[in-house]
Protein backbone atom coordinates (compact mmCIF):
# COMPACT_ATOMS: atom_id res chain seq x y z
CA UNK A 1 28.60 -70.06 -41.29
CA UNK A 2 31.65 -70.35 -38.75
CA UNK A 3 29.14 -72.24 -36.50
CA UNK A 4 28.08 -74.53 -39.06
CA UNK A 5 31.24 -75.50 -39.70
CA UNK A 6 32.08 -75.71 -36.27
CA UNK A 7 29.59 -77.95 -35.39
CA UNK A 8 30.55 -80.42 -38.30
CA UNK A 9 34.05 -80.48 -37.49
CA UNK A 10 32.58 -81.58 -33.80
CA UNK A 11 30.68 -84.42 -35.22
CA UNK A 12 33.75 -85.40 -37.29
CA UNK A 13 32.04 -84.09 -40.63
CA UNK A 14 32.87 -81.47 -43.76
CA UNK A 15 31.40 -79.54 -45.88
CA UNK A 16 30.47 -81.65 -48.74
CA UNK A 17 26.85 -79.46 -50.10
CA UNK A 18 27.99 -78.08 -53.04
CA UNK A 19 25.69 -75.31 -52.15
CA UNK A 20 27.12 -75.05 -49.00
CA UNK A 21 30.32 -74.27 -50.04
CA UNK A 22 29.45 -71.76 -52.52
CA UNK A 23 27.73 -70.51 -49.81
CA UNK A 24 30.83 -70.00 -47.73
CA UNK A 25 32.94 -68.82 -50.61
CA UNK A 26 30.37 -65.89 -50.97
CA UNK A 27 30.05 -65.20 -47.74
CA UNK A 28 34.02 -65.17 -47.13
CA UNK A 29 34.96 -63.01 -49.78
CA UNK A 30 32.44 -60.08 -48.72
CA UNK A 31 33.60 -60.88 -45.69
CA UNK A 32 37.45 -60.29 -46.24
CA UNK A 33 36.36 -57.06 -48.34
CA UNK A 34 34.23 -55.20 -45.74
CA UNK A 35 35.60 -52.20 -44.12
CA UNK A 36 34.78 -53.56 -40.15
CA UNK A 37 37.21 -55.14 -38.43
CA UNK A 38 34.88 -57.58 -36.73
CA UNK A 39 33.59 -58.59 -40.32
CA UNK A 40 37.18 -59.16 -41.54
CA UNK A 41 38.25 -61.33 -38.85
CA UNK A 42 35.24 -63.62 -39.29
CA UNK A 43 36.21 -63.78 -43.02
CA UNK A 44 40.15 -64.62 -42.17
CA UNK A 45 38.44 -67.35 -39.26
CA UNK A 46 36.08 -68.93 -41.87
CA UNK A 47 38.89 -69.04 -44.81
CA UNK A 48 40.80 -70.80 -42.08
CA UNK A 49 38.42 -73.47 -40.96
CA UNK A 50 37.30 -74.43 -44.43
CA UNK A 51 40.70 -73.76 -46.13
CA UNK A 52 38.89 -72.22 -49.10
CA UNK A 53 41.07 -72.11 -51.81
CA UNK A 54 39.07 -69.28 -53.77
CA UNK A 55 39.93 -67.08 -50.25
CA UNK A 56 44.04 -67.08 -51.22
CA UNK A 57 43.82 -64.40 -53.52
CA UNK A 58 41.46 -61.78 -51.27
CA UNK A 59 43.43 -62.59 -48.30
CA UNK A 60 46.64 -61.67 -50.42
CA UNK A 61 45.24 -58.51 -51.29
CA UNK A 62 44.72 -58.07 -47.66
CA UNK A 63 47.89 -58.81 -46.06
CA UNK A 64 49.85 -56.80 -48.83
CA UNK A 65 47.40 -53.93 -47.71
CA UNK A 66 49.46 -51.18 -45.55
CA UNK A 67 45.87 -48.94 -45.57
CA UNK A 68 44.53 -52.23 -44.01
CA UNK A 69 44.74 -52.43 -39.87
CA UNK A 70 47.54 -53.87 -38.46
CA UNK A 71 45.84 -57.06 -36.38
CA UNK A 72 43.85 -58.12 -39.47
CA UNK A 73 46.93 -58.32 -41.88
CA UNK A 74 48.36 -59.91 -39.03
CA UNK A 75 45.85 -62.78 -38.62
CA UNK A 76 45.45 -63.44 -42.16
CA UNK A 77 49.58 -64.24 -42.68
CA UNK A 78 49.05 -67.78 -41.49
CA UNK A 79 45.76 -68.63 -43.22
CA UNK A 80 47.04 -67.44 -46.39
CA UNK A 81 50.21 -70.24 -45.91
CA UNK A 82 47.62 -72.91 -44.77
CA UNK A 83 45.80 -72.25 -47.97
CA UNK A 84 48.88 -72.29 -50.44
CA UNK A 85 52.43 -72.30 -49.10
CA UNK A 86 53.50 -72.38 -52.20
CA UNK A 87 52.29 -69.58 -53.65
CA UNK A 88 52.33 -67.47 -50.03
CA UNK A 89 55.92 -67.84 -49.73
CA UNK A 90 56.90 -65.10 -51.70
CA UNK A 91 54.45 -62.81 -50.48
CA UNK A 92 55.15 -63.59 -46.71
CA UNK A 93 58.88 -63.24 -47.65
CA UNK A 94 58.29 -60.06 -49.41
CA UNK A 95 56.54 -58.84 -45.73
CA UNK A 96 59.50 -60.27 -43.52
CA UNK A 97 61.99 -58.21 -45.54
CA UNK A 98 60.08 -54.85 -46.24
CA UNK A 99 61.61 -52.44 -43.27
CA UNK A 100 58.50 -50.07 -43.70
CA UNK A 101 56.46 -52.56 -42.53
CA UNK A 102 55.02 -52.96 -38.81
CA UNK A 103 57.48 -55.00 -36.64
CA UNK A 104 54.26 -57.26 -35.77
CA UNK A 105 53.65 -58.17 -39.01
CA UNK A 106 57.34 -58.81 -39.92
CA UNK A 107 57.61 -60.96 -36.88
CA UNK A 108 54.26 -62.87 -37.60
CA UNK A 109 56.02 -63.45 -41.25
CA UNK A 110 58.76 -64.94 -39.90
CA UNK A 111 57.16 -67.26 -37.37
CA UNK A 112 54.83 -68.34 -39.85
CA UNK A 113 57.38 -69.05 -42.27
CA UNK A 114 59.58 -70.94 -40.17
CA UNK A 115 56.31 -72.90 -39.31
CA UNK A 116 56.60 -74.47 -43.04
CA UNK A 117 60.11 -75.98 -42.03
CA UNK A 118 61.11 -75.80 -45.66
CA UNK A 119 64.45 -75.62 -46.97
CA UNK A 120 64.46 -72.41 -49.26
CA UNK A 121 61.60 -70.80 -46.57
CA UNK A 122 65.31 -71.47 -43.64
CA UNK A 123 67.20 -69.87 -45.81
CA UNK A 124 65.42 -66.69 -46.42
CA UNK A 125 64.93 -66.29 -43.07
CA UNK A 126 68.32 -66.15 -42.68
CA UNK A 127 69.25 -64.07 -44.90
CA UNK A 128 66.71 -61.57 -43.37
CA UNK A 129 69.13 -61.63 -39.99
CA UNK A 130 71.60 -59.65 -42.07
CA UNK A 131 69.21 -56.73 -42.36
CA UNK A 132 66.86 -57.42 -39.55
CA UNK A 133 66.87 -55.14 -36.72
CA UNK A 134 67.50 -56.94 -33.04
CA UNK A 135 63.50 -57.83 -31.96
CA UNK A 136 63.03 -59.22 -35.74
CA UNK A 137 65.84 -60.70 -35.32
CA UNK A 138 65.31 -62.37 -32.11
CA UNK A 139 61.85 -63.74 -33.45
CA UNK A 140 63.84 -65.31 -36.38
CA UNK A 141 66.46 -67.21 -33.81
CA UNK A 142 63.57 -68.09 -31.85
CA UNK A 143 61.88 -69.91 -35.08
CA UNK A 144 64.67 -71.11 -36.39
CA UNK A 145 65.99 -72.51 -32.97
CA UNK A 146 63.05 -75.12 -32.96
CA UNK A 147 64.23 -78.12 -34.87
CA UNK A 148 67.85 -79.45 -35.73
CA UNK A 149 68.23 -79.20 -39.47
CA UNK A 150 67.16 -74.83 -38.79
CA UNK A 151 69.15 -74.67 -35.60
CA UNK A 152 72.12 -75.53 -37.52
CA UNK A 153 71.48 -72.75 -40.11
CA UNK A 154 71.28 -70.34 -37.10
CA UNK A 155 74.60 -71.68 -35.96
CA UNK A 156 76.20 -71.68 -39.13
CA UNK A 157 74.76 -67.92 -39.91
CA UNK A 158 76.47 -66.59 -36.65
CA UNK A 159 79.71 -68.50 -37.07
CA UNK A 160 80.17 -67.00 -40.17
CA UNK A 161 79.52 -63.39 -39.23
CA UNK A 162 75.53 -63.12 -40.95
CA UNK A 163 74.23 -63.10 -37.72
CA UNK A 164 75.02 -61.57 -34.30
CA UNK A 165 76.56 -64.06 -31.47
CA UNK A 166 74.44 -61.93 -29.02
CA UNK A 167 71.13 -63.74 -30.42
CA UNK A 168 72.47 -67.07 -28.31
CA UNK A 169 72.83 -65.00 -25.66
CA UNK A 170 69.10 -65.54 -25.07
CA UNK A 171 68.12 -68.26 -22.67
CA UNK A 172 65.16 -69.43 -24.62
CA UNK A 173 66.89 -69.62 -27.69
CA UNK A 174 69.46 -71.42 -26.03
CA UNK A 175 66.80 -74.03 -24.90
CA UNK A 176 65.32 -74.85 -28.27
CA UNK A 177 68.60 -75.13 -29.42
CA UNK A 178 69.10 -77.44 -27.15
CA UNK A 179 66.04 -79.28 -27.10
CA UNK A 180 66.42 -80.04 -30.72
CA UNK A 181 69.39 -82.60 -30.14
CA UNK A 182 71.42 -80.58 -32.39
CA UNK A 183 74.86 -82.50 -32.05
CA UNK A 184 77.23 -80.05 -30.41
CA UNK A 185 74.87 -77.04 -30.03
CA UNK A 186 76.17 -76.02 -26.33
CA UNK A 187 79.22 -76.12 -27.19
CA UNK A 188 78.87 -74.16 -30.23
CA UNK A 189 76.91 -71.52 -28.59
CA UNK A 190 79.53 -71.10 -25.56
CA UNK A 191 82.38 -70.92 -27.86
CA UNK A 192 80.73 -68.45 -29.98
CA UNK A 193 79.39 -66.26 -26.45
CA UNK A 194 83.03 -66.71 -24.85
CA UNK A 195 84.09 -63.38 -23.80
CA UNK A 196 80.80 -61.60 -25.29
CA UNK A 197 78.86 -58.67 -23.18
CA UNK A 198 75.32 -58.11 -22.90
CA UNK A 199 73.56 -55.42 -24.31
CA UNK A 200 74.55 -52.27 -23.07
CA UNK A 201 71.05 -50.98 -21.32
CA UNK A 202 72.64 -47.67 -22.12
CA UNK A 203 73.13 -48.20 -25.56
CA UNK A 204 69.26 -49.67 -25.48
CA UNK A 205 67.95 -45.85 -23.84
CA UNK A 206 70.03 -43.91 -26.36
CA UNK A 207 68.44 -45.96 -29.17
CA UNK A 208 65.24 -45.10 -27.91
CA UNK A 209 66.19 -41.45 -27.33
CA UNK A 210 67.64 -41.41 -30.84
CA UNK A 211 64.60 -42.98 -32.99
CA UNK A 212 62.28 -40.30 -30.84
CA UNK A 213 64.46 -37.30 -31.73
CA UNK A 214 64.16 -38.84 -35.44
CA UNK A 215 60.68 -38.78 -35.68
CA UNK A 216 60.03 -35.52 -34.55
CA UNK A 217 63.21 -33.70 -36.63
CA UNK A 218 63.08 -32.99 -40.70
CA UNK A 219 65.37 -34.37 -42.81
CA UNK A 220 68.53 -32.77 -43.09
CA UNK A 221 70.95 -34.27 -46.59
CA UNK A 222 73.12 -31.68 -46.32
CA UNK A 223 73.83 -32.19 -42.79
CA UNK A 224 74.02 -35.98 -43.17
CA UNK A 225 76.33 -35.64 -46.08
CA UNK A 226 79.02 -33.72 -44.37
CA UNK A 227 78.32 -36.05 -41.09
CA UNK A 228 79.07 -38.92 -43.63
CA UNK A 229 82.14 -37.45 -45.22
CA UNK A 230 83.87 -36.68 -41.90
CA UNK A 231 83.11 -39.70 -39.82
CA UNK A 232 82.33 -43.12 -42.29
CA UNK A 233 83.99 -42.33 -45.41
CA UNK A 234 87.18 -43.29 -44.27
CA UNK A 235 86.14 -46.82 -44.22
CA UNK A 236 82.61 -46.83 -46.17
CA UNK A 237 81.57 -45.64 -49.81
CA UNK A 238 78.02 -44.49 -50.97
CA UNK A 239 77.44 -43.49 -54.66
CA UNK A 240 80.89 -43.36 -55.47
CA UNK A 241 82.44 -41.59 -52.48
CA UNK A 242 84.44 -42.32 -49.59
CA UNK A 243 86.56 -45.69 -49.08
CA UNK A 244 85.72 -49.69 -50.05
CA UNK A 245 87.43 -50.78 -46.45
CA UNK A 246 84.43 -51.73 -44.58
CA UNK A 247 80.50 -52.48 -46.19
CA UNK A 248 79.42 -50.07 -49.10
CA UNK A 249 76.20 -48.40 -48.04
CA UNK A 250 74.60 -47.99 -51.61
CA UNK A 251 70.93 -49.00 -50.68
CA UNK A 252 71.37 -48.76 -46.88
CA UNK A 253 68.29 -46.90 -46.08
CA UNK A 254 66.42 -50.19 -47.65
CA UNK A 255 67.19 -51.43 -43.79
CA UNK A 256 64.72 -49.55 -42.11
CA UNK A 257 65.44 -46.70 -38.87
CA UNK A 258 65.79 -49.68 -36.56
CA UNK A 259 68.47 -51.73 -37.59
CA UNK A 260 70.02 -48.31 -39.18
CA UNK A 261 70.40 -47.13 -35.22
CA UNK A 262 71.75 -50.41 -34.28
CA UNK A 263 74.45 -49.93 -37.09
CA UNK A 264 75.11 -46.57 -36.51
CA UNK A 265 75.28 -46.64 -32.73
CA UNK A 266 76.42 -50.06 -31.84
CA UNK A 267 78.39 -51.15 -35.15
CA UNK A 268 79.65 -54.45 -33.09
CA UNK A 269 76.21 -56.18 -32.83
CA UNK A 270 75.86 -57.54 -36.54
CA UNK A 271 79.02 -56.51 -38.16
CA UNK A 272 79.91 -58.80 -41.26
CA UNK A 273 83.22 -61.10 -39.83
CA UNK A 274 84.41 -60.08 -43.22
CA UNK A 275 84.40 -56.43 -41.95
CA UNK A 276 85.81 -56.87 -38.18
CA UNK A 277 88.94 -55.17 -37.37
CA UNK A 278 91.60 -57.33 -36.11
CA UNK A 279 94.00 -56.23 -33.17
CA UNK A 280 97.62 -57.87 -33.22
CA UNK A 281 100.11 -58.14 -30.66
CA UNK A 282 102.90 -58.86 -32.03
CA UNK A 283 105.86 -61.16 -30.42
CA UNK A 284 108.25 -57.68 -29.83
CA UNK A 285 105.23 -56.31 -27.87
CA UNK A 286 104.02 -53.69 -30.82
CA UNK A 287 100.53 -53.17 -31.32
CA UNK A 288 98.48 -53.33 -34.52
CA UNK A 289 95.03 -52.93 -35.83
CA UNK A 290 93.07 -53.15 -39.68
CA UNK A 291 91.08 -55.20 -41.54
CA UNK A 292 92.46 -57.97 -43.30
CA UNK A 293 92.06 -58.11 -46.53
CA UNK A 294 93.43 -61.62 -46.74
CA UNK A 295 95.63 -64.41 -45.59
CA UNK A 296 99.02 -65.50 -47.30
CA UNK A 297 100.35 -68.67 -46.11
CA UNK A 298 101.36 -67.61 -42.75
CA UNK A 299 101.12 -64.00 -43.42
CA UNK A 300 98.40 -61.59 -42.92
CA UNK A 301 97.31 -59.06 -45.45
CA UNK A 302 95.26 -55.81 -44.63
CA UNK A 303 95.51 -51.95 -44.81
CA UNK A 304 95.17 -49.95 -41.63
CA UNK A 305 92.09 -48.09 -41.41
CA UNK A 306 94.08 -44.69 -41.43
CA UNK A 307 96.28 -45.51 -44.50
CA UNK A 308 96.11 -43.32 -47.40
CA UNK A 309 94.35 -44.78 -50.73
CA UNK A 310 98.28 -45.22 -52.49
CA UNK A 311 99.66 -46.85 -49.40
CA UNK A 312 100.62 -50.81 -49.86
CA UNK A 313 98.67 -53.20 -47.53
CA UNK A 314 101.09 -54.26 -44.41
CA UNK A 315 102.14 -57.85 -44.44
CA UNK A 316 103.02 -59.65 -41.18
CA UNK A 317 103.98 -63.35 -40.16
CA UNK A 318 101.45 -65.41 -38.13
CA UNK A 319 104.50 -66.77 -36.26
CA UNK A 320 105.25 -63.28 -35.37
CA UNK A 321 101.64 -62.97 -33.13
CA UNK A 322 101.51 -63.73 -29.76
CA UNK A 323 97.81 -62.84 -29.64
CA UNK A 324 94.34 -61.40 -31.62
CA UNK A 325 91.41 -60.78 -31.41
CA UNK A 326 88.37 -59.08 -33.66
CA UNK A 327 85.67 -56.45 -33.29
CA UNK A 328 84.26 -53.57 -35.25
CA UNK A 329 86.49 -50.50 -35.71
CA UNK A 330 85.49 -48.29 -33.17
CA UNK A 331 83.01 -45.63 -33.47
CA UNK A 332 82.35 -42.55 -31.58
CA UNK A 333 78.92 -41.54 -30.81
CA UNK A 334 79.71 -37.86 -29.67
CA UNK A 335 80.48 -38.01 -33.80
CA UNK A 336 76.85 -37.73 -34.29
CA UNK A 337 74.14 -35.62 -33.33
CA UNK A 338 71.13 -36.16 -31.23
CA UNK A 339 69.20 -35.48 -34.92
CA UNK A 340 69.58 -38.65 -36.09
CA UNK A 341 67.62 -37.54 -38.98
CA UNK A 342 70.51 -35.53 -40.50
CA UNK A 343 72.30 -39.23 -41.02
């Protein structure tokens, strides 16, 4: 059947035999249902070619499959959009965000949703960079890098602390940003990179050394809790407990063991602007440091993040600072154990 239609679309033709397309319609859906992966992929290639419409609901079965292989959930992302973007925009969505999903098939979500260059589809995506870990993330720049109207949603999202600066860092993103003849892109991204280091390769190793100690350790609560208590709840709450300074964690683990070792081990890379520590030097030469919790006027607002819960915020003058700058509180990774399981 794919050669039939193959050798139409060569002589500039279409399927127009009603029988014929029944035909194909049959033949796709037993197809999509078999159990071989050869059999499959012919199924996904002919639902492409002939954009059968009665295909959209098999191949959505398929790609929300996780007892389904990998490569053919993969393949059939796109075909399902060319079908019925409409209707596959949710379900794609609902692939790009789920952490427990394959990082392939996340990625191949958010390429092929980019690839619809609609406006609600650009802003999902980037709203997935706030809970994306760095390599989904990168694929999401990359897409969203392409074309002016997205590029400026990537700029805006990193400006405004939803999205890590490090992303245009990369020299291809860079280049589609570029390319797009987005007004003011270069200097946007070198204002935004000023001053910023590369990834640590060390950080990189532990992260691998960390997610390999995970998956071969049990899971340890009571461990975690007490890990919890002593090192984050003097800046982050969970059910209830510890201290609203920096993000609450209720729901956390929805992020996946990725992006969870990225925010554990290198806090810096996405942290919320919202949620950076500030670091004054003040005009007499004194030294400060916490999270403002808002501006005044000319005055800054923010308690320190050592201040007990009854202390008053500290108020100083902007005309009293000779210079500041912002970063995540500082975290120490001898604070947690190489059983990253027990977090």
């Amino acid at each position: 059947m794919n050669a039939y239609q193959q050798g139409l679309q060569k002589r500039g033709g279409k399927t127009a035999d009603p029988a014929v397309g029944a035909l194909a319609e049959k033949i796709c859906a037993q197809a999509i249902g078999s159990s071989d992966p050869v059999t499959i992929k012919a199924g996904i290639d002919l639902a492409s070619s002939l954009k059968l419409a009665s295909a959209f609901e098999p191949l959505a079965k398929l790609v929300q499959s996780k007892v389904t292989k990998q490569p053919e959930r993969v393949a059939a992302v796109p075909v399902l959009a060319s079908i019925d973007a409409a209707k596959a925009i949710p379900i794609i969505t609902s692939l790009l965000n789920d952490a427990g999903e394959a990082i392939a098939l996340r990625e191949k979500a958010a390429t092929t949703l980019a690839g619809l260059n609609r406006a609600e589809v650009l802003d999902e995506l980037v709203k997935a960079l706030q809970t994306a870990p760095a390599r989904l993330q990168t694929v999401i720049a990359l897409s969203l890098a392409g074309n002016a109207a997205a590029g400026e949603k990537l700029l805006k999202a990193v400006e405004t602390g939803k999205a890590s600066a490090r992303l245009l860092q990369d020299k291809t993103v860079q280049t589609k940003l570029n390319e797009s003849k987005l007004p003011g892109a270069a200097q946007r991204v070198a204002a935004l990179t000023k001053g910023l280091p590369s990834a640590d390769e060390k950080m990189l190793q532990l992260m691998v050394a960390r997610r390999a100690a995970f998956a071969k350790a049990k899971p340890d609560v009571s461990a975690g809790k007490q890990i919890f208590t002593k090192n984050c709840a003097i800046c982050h709450q969970i059910g209830n407990e510890g201290t609203k300074i920096g993000p609450q964690l209720d729901g956390i683990g929805g992020r996946g063991l990725d992006r969870l070792l990225e925010d554990v081990l290198d806090p810096s890379r996405n942290v919320d602007v919202a949620f950076r520590m500030t670091i004054v030097t003040l005009k007499d030469g004194k030294n400060l440091s916490g999270l403002v919790l808002r501006e005044e006027g000319q005055s800054w607002c923010w308690p320190t993040t050592r201040a007990k819960k009854s202390a008053s915020p500290r108020t100083i003058s902007t005309r009293n600072v000779r210079r500041f700058y912002r970063r995540c509180p500082p975290i120490s990774r001898r604070s947690f154990p190489k059983r990253t399981s027990t977090i």
